[in-house]
C-alpha atoms as a PDB file:
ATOM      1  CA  UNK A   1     152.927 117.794  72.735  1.00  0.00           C
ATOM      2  CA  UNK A   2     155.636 115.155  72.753  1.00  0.00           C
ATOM      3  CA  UNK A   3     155.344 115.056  68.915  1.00  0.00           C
ATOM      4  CA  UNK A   4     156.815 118.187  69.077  1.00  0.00           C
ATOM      5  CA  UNK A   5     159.185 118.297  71.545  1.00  0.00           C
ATOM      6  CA  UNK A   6     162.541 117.315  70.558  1.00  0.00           C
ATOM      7  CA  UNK A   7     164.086 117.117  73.814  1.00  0.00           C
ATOM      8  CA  UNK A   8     161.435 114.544  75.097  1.00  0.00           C
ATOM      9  CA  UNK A   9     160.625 110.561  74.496  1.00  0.00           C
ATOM     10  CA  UNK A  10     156.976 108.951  75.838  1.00  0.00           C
ATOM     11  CA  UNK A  11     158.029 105.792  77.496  1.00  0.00           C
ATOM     12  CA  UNK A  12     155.236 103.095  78.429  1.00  0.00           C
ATOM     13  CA  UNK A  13     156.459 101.362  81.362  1.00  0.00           C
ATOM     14  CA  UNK A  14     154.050  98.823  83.346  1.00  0.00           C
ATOM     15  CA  UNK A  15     156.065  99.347  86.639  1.00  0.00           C
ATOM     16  CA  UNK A  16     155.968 103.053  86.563  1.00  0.00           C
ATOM     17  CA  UNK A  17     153.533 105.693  87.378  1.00  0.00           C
ATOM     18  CA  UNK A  18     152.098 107.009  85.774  1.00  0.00           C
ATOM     19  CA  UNK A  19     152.397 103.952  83.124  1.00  0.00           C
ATOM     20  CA  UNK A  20     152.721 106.703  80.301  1.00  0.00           C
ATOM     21  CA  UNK A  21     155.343 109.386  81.058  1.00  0.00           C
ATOM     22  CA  UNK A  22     156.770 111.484  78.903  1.00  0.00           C
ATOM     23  CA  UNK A  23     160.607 112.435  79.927  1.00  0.00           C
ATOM     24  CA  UNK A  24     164.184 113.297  78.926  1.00  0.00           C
ATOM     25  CA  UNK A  25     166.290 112.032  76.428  1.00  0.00           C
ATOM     26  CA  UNK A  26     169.079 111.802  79.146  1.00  0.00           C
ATOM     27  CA  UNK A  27     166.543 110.449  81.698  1.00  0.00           C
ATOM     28  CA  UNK A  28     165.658 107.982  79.302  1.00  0.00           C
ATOM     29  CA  UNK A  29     169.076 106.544  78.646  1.00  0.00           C
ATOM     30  CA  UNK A  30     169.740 106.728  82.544  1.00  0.00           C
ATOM     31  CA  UNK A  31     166.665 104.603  83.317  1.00  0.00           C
ATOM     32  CA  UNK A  32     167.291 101.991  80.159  1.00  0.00           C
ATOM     33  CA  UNK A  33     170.498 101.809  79.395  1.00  0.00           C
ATOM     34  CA  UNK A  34     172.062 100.528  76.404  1.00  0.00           C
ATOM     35  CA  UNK A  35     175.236  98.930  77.978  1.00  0.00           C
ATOM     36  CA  UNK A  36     176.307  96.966  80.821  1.00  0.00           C
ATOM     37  CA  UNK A  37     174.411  93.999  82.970  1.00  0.00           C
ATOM     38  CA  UNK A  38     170.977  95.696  83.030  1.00  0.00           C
ATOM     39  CA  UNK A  39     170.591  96.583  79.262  1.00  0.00           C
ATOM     40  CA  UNK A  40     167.059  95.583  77.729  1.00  0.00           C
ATOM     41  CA  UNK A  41     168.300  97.575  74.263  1.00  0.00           C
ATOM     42  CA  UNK A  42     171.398  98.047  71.956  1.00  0.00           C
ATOM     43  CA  UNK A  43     173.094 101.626  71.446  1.00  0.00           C
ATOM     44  CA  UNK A  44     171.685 100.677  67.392  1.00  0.00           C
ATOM     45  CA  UNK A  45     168.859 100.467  68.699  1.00  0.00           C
ATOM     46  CA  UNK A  46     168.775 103.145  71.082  1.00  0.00           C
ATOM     47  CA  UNK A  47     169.778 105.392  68.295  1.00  0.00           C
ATOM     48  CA  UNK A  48     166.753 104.035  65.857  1.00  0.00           C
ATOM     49  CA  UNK A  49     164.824 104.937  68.001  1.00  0.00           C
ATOM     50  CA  UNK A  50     165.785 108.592  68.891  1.00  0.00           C
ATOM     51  CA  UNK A  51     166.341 108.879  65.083  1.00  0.00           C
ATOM     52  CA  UNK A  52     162.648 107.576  63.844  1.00  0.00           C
ATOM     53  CA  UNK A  53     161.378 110.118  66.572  1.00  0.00           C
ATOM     54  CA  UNK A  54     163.520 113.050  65.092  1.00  0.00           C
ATOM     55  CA  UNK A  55     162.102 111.672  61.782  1.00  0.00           C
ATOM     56  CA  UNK A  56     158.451 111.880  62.857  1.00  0.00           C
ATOM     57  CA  UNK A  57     158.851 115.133  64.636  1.00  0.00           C
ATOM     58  CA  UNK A  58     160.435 116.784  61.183  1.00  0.00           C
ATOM     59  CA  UNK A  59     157.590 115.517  59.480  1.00  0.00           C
ATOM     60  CA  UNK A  60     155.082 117.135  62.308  1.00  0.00           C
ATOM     61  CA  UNK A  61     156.777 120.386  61.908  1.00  0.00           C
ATOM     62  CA  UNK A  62     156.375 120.298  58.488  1.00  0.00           C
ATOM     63  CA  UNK A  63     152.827 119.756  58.259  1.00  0.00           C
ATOM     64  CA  UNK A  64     152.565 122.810  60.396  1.00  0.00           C
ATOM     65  CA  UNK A  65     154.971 124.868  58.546  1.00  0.00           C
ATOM     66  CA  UNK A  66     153.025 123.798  55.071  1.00  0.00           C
ATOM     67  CA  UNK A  67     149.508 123.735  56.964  1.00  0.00           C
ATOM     68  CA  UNK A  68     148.954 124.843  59.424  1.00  0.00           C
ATOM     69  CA  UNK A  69     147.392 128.188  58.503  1.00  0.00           C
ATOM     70  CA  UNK A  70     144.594 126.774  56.321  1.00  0.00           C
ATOM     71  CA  UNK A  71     143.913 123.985  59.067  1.00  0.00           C
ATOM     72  CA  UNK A  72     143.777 126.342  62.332  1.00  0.00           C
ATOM     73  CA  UNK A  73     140.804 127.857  59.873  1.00  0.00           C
ATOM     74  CA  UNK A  74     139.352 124.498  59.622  1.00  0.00           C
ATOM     75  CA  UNK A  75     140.027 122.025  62.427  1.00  0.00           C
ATOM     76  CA  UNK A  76     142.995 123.878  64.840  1.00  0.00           C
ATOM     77  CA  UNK A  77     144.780 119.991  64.703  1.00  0.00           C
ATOM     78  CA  UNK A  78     147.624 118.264  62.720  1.00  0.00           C
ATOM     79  CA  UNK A  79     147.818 115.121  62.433  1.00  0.00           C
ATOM     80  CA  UNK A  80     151.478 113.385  63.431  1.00  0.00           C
ATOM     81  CA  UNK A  81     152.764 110.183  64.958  1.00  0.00           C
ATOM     82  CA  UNK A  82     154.412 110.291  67.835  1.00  0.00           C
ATOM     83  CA  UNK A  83     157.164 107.666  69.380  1.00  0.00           C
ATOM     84  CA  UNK A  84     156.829 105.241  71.978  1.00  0.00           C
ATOM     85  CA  UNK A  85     159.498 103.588  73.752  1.00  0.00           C
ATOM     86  CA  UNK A  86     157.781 100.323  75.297  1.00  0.00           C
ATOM     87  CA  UNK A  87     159.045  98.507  78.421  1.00  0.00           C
ATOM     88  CA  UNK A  88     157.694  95.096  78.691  1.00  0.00           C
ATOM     89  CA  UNK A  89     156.676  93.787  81.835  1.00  0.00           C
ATOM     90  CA  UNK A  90     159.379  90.560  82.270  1.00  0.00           C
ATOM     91  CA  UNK A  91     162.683  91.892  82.943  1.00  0.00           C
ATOM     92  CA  UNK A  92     164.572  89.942  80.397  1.00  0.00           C
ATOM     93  CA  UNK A  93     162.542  91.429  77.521  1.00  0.00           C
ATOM     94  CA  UNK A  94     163.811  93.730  74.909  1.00  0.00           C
ATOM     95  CA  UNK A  95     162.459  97.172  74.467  1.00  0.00           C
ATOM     96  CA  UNK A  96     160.363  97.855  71.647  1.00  0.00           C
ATOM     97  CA  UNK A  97     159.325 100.385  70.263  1.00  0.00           C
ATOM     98  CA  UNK A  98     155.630 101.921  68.765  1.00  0.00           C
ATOM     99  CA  UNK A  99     154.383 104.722  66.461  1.00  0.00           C
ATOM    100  CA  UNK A 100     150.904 106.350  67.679  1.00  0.00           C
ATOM    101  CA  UNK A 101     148.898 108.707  65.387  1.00  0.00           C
ATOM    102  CA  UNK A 102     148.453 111.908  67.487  1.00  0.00           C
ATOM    103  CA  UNK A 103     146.594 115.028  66.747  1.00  0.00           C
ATOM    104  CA  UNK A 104     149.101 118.210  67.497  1.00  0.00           C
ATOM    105  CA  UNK A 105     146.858 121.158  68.487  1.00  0.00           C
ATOM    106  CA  UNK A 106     147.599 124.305  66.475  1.00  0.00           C
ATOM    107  CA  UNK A 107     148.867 127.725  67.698  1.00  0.00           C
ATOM    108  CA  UNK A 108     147.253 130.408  67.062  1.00  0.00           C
END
């Protein structure tokens, strides 16, 4: 759902459990900041990456909006990418970040 969600980042963190957790956009810059001692990204790149998610969740909503009627008939799933904000294990690593291919279920 977290291709859809607009208010939401997945974050992949090794130390965290569950490893894959999808959470807030505020949450996310509270946890990894941007600034100060313990920043592992940039506020460029911070914004990238909240931008290349709204881009990929436009392009979700899209699909739907163009087909999702003649797909629920056929396979009830969209395909979409969704973003992933990845935390490396070291501590001194940069974030990085990863595009998945999802399949968005349809509503009927």
């Amino acid at each position: 759902d977290n291709a859809t969600d607009a208010d939401t980042v997945l974050v992949r963190d090794p130390t965290g459990t569950p490893e894959l957790q999808e959470i807030g956009i505020l949450e996310l810059l509270q946890r990894y900041p941007c600034r100060g001692s313990e920043a592992r990204w940039s506020p460029d790149e911070a914004i990238t990456f909240l931008e290349t998610k709204t881009r990929w969740l436009d392009a979700a909503l899209e699909s739907w909006e163009a087909d999702g009627e003649a797909m629920a008939d056929d396979s009830e799933l969209i395909e979409a990418k969704a973003v992933v904000l990845i935390v490396p294990e070291q501590p001194g690593q940069s974030l990085r970040t990863e595009l998945l291919d999802v399949l968005i279920p349809v509503d009927s």
